[in-house]
N, C-alpha and C. Protein backbone atom coordinates (compact mmCIF):
# COMPACT_ATOMS: atom_id res chain seq x y z
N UNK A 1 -77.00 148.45 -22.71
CA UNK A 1 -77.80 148.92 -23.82
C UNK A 1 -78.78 149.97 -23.31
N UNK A 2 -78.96 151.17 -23.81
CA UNK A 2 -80.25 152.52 -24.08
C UNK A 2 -80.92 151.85 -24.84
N UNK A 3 -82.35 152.07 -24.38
CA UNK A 3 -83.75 152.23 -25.01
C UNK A 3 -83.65 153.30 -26.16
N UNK A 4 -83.80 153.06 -27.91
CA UNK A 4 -83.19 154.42 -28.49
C UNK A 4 -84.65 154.92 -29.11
N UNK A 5 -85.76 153.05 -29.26
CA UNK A 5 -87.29 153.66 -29.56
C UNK A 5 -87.77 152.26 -29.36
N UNK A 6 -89.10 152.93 -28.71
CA UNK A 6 -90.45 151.43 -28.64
C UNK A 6 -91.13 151.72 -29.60
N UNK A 7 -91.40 150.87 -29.76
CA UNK A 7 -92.74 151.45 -31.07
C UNK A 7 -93.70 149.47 -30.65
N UNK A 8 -94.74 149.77 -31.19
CA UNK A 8 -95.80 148.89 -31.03
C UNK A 8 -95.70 147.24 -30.83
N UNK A 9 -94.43 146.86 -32.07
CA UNK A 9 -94.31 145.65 -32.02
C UNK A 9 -93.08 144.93 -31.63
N UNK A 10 -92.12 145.83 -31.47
CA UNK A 10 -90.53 146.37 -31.29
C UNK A 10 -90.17 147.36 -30.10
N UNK A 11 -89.11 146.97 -30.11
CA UNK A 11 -88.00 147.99 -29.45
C UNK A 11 -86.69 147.43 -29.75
N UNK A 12 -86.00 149.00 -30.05
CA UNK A 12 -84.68 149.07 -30.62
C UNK A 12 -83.72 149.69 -29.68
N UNK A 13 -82.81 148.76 -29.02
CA UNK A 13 -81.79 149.10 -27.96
C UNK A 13 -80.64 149.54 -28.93
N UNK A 14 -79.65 150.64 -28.33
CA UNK A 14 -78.50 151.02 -28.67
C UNK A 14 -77.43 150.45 -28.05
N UNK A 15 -76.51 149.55 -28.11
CA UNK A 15 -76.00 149.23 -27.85
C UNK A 15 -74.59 150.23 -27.18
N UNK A 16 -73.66 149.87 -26.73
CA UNK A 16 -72.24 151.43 -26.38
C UNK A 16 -71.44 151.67 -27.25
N UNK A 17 -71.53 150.84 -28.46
CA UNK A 17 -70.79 150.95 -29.48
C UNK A 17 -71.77 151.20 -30.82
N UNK A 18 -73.32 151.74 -30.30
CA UNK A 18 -73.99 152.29 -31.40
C UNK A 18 -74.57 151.48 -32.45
N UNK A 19 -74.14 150.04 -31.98
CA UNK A 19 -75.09 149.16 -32.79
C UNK A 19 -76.52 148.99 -32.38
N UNK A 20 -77.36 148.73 -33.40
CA UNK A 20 -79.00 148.88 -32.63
C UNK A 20 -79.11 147.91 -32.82
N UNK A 21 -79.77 147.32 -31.55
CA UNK A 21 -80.90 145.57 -31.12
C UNK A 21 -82.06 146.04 -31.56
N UNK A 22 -82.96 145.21 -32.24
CA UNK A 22 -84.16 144.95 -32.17
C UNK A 22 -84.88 144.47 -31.58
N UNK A 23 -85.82 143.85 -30.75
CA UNK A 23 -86.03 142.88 -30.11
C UNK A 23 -87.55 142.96 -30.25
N UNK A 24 -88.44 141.77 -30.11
CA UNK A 24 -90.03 141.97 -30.20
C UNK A 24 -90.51 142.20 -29.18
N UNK A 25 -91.68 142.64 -28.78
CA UNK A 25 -91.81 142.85 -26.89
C UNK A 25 -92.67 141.77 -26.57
N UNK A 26 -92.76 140.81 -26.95
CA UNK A 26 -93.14 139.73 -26.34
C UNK A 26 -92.55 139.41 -25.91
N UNK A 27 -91.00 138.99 -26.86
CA UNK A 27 -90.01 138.33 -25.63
C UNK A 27 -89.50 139.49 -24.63
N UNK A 28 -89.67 140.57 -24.74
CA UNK A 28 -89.39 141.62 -23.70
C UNK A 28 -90.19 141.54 -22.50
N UNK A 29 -91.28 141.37 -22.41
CA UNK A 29 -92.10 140.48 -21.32
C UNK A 29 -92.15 139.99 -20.87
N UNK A 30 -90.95 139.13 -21.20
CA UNK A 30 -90.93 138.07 -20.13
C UNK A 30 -89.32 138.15 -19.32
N UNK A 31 -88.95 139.17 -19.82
CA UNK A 31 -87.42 139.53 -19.29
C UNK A 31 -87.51 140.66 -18.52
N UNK A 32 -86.89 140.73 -17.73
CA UNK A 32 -86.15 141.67 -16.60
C UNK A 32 -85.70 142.99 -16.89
N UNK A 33 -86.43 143.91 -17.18
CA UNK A 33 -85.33 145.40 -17.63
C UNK A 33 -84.68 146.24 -16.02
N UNK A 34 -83.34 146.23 -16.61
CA UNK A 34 -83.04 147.24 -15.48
C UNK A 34 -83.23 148.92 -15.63
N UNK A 35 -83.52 149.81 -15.39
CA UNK A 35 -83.40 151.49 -15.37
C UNK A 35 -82.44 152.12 -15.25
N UNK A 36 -81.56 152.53 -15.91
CA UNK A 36 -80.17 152.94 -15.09
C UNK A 36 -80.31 154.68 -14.87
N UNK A 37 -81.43 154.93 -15.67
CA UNK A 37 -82.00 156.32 -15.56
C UNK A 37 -82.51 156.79 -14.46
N UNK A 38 -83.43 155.70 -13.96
CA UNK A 38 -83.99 156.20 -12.73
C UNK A 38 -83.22 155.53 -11.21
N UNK A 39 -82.30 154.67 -12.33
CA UNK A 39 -81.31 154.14 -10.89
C UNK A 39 -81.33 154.96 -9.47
N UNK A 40 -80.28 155.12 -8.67
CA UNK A 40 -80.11 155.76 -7.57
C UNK A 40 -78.53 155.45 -7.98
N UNK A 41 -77.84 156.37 -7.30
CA UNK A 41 -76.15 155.99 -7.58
C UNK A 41 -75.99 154.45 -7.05
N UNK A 42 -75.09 154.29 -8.18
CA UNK A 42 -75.13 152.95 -8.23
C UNK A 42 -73.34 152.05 -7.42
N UNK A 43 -73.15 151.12 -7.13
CA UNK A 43 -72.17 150.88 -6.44
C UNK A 43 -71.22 150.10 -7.90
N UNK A 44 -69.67 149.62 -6.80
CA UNK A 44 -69.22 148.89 -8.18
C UNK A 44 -67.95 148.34 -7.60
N UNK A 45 -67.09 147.69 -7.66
CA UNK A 45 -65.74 147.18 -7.19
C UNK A 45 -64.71 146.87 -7.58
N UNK A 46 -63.39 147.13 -7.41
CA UNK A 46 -62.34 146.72 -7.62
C UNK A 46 -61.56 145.44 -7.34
N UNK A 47 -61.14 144.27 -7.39
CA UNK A 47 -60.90 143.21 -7.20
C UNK A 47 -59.14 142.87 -7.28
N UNK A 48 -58.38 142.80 -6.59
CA UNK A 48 -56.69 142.95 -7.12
C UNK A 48 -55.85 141.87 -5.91
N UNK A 49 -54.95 142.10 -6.19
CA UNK A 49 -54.34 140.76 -5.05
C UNK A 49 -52.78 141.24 -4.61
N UNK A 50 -52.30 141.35 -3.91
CA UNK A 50 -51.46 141.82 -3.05
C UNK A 50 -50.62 140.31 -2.45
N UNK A 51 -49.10 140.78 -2.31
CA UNK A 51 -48.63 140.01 -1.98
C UNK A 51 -48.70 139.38 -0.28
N UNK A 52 -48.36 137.83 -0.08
CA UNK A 52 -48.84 137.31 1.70
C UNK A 52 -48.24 138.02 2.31
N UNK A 53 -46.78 139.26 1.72
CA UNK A 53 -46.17 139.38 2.83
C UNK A 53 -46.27 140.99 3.30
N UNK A 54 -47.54 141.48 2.61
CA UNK A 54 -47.88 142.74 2.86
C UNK A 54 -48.65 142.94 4.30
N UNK A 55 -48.09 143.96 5.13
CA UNK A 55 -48.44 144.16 6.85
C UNK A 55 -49.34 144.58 7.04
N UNK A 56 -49.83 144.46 8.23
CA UNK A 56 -51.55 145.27 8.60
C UNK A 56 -51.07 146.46 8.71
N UNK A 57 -49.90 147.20 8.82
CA UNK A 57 -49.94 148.58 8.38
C UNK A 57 -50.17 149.09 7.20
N UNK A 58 -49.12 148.21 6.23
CA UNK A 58 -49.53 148.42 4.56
C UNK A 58 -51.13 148.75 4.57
N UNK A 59 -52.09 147.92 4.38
CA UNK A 59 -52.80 147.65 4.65
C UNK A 59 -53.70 148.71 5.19
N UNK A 60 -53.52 149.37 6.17
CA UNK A 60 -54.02 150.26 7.30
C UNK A 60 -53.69 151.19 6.01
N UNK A 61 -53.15 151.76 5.63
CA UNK A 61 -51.91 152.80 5.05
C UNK A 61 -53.08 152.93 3.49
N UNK A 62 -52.92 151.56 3.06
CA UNK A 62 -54.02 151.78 1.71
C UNK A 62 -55.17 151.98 1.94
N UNK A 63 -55.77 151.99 3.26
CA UNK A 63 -57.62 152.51 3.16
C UNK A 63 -57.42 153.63 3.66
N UNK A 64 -56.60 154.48 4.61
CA UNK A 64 -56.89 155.60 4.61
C UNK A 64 -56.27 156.31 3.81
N UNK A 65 -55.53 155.83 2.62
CA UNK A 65 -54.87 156.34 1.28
C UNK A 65 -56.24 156.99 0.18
N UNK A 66 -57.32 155.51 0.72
CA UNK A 66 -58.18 155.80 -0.83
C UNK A 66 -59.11 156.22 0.07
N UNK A 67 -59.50 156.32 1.57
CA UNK A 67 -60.64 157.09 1.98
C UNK A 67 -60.07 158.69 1.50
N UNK A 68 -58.77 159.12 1.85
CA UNK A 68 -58.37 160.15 1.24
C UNK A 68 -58.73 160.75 0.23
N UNK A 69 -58.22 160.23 -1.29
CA UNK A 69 -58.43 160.39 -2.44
C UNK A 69 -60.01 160.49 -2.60
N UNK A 70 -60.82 159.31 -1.81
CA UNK A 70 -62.25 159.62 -1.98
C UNK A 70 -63.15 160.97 -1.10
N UNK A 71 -62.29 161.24 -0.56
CA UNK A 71 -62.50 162.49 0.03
C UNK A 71 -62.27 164.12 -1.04
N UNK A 72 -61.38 163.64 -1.18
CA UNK A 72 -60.74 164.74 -2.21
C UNK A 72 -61.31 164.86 -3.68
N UNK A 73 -62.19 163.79 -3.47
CA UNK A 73 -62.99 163.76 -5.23
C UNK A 73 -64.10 163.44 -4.75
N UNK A 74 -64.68 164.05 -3.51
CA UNK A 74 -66.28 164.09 -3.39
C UNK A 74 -67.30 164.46 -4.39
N UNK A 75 -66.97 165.09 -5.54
CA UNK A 75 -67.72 165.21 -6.42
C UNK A 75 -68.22 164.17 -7.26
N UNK A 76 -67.19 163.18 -7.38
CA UNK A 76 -67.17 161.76 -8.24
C UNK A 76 -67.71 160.98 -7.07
N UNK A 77 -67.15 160.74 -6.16
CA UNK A 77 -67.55 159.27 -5.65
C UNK A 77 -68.67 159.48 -3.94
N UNK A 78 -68.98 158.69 -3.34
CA UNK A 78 -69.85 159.18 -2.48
C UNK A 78 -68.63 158.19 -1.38
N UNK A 79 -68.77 158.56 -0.14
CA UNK A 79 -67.34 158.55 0.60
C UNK A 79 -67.49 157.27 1.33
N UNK A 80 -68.86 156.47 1.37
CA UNK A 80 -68.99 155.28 2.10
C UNK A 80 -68.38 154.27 0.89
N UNK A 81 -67.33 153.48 2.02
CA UNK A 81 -66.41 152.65 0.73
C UNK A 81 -65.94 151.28 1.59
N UNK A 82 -65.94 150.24 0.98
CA UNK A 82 -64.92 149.27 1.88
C UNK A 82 -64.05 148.46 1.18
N UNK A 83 -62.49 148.76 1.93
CA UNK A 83 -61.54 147.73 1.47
C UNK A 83 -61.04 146.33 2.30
N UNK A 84 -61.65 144.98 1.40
CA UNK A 84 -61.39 144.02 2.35
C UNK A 84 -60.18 142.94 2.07
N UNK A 85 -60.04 142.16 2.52
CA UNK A 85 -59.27 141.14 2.60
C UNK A 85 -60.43 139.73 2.55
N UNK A 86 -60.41 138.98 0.73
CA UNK A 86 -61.38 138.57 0.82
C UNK A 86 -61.10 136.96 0.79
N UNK A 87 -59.61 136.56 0.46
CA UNK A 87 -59.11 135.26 0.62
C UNK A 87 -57.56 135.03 0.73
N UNK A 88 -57.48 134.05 0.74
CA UNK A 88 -55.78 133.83 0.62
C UNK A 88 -55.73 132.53 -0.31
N UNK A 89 -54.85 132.92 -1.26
CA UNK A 89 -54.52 132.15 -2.57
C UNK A 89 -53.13 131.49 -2.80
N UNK A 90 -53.18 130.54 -3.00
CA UNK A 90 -51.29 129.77 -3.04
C UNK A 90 -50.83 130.11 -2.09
N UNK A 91 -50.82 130.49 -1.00
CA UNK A 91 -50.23 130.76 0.19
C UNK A 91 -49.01 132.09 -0.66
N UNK A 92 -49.35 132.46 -1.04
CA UNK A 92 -48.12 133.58 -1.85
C UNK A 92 -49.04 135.14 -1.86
N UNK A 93 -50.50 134.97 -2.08
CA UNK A 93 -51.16 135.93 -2.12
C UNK A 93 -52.62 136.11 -1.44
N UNK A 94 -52.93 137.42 -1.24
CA UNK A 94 -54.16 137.76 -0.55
C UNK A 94 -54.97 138.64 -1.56
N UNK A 95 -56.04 137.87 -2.11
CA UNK A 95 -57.01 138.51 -2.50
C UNK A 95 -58.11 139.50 -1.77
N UNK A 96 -58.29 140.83 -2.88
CA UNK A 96 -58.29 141.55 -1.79
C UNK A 96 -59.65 142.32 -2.81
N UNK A 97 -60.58 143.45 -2.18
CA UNK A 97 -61.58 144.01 -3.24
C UNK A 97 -61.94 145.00 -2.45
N UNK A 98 -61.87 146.34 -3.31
CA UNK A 98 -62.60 147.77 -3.23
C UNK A 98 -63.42 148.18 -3.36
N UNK A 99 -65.33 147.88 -2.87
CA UNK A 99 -66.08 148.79 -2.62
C UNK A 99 -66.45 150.09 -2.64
N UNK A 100 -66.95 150.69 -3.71
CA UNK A 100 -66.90 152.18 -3.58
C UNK A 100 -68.61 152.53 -4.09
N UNK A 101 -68.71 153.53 -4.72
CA UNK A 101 -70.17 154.31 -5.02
C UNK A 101 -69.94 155.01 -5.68
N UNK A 102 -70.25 155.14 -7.14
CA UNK A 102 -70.31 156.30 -8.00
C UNK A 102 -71.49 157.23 -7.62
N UNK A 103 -71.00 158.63 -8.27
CA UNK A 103 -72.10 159.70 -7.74
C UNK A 103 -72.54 160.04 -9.40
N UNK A 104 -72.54 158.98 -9.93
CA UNK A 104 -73.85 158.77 -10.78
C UNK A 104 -73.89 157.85 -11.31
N UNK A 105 -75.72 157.51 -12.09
CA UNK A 105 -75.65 156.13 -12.27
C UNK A 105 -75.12 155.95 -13.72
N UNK A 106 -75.35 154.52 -14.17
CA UNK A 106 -74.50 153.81 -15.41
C UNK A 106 -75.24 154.30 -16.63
N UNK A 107 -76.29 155.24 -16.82
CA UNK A 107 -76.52 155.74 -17.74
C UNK A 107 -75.62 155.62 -19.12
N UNK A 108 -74.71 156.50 -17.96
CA UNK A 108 -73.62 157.49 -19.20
C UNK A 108 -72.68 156.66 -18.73
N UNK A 109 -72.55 155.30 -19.84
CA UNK A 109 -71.31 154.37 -19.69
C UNK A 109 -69.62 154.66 -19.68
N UNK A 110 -69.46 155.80 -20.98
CA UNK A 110 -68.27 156.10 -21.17
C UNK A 110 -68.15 157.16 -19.74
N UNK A 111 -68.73 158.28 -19.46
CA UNK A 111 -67.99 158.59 -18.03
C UNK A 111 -67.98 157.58 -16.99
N UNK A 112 -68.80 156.91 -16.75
CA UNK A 112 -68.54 155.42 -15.69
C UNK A 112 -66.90 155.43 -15.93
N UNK A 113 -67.17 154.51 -16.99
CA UNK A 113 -65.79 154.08 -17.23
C UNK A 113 -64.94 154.79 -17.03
N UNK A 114 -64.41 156.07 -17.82
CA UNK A 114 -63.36 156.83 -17.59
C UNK A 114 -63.38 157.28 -15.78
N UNK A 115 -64.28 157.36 -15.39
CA UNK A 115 -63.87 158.23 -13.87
C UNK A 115 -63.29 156.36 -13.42
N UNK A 116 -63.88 155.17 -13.33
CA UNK A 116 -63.40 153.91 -12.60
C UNK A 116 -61.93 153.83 -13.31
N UNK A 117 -61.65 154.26 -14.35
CA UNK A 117 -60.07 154.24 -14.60
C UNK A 117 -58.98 154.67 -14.41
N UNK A 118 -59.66 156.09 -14.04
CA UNK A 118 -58.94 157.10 -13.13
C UNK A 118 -58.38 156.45 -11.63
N UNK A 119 -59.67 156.26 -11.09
CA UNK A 119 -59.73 155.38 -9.96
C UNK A 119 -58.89 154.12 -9.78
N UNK A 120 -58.97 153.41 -10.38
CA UNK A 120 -57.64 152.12 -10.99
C UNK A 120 -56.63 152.57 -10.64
N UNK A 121 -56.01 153.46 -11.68
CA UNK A 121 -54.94 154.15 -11.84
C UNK A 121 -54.56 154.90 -10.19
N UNK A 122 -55.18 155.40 -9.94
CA UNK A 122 -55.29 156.03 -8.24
C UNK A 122 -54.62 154.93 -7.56
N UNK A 123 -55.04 153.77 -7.62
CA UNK A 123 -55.07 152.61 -6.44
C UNK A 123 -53.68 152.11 -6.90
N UNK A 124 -53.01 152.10 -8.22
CA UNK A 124 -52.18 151.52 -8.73
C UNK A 124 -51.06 151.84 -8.10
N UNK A 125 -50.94 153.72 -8.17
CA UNK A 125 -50.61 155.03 -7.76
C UNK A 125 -50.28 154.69 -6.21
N UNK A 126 -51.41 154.38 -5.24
CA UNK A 126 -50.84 154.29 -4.09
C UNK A 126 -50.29 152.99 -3.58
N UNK A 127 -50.90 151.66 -3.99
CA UNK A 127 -49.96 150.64 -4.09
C UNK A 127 -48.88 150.89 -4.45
N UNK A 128 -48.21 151.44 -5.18
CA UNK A 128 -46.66 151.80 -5.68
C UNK A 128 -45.98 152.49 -4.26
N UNK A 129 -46.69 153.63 -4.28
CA UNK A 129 -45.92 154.13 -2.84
C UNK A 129 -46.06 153.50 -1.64
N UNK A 130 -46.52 152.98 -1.41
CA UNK A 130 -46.94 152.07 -0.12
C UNK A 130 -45.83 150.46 -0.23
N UNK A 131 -45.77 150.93 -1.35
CA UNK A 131 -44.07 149.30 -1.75
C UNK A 131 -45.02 148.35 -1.85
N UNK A 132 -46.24 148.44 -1.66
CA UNK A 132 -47.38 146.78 -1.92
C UNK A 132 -47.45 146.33 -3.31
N UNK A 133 -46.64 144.92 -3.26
CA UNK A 133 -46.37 144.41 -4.57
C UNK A 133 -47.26 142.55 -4.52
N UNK A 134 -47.34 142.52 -5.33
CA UNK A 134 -47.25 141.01 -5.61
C UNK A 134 -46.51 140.38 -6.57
N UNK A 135 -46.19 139.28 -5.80
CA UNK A 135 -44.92 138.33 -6.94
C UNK A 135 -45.83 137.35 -7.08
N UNK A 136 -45.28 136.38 -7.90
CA UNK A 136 -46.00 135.10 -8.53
C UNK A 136 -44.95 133.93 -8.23
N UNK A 137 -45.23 132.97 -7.61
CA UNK A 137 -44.58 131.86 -7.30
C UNK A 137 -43.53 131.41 -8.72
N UNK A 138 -42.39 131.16 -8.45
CA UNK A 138 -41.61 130.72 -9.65
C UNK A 138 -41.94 129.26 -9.83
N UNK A 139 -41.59 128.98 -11.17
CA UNK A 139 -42.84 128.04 -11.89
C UNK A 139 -41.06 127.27 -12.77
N UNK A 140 -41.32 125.95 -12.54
CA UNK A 140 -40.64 125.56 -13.04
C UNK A 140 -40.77 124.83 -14.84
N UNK A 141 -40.23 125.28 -15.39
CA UNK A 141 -40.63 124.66 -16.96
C UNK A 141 -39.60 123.75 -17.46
N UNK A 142 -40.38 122.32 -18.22
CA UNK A 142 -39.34 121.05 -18.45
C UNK A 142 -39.80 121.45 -19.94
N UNK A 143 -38.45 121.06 -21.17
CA UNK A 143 -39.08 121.08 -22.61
C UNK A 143 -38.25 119.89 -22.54
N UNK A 144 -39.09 119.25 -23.41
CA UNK A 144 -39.13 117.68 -23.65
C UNK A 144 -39.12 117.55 -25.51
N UNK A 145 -37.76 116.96 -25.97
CA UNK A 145 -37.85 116.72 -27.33
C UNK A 145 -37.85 117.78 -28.34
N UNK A 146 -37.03 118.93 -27.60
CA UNK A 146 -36.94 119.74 -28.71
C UNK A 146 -35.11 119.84 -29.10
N UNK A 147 -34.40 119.05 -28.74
CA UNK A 147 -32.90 118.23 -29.33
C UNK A 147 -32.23 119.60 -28.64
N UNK A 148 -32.20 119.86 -27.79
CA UNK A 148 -31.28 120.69 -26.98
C UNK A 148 -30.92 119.70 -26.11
N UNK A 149 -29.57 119.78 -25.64
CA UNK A 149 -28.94 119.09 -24.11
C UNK A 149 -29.45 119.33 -23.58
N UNK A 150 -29.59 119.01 -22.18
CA UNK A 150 -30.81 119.64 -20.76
C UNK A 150 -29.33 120.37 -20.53
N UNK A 151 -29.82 121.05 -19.62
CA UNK A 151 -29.13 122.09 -18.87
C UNK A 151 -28.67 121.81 -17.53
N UNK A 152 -27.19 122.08 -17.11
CA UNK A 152 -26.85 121.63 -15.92
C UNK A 152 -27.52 122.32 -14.71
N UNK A 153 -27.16 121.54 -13.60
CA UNK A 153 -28.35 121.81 -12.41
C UNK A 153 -27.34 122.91 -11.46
């Protein structure tokens, strides 16, 4: 939400879809405002999961893929970035998350957004060429009582 007016007994936030909050500033007093105006560039992350059987080259291959790309769009992003390896899940997958820095702050929500989608799309982009996939464990399903024969094994 933008600050859109204070006035004495009130303040009226804009919401990103242009609906206006009211709110009294008493209870505003006792809450937390963030600045995104006077922010400093602000950070933000990607979160995605990759299959167990992807190599420390893969791997190797996708950070200097997106230090690349973040090189090449120094105008958008600021170049200190980290891609980690942050768990291992079902033994089938490695959760994994992208660190980056916008080179501006959340002010202006809709460019946020559109440049981090771009960015998405980027990562999607080089996961594809890099063959880094994830599968999902096959899942067995029983239907019970719906007057079909079971099915031979």
């Amino acid at each position: 939400m933008v600050v859109d007016e204070m006035n004495l007994l009130t303040t009226i936030f804009l919401k990103y879809d242009k609906e206006k909050i009211y709110y009294p500033n008493a209870v505003l007093a006792t809450k937390p405002i963030g600045n995104f105006y006077r922010s400093p560039e602000m950070g933000d992350s990607i979160e995605f999961a990759v299959d167990i059987s992807t190599t420390v080259d893969q791997i190797k291959a996708l950070k200097e893929r997106i230090e690349m790309y973040l090189k090449e769009n120094s105008e958008l992003w600021q170049p200190e970035h980290s891609v980690v390896v942050k768990d291992f899940d079902d033994v089938n997958k490695m959760k994994m998350a992208f660190y980056f820095t916008h080179k501006l702050n959340f002010q202006n929500y809709m460019k946020r957004n559109a440049r981090r989608s771009d960015l998405i799309l980027e990562l999607k982009t080089v996961l594809e060429d890099l063959h880094i996939k994830y599968h999902m464990l096959p899942l067995q399903a029983q239907f019970i009582g719906l007057g079909f024969p079971p099915l031979p094994r």
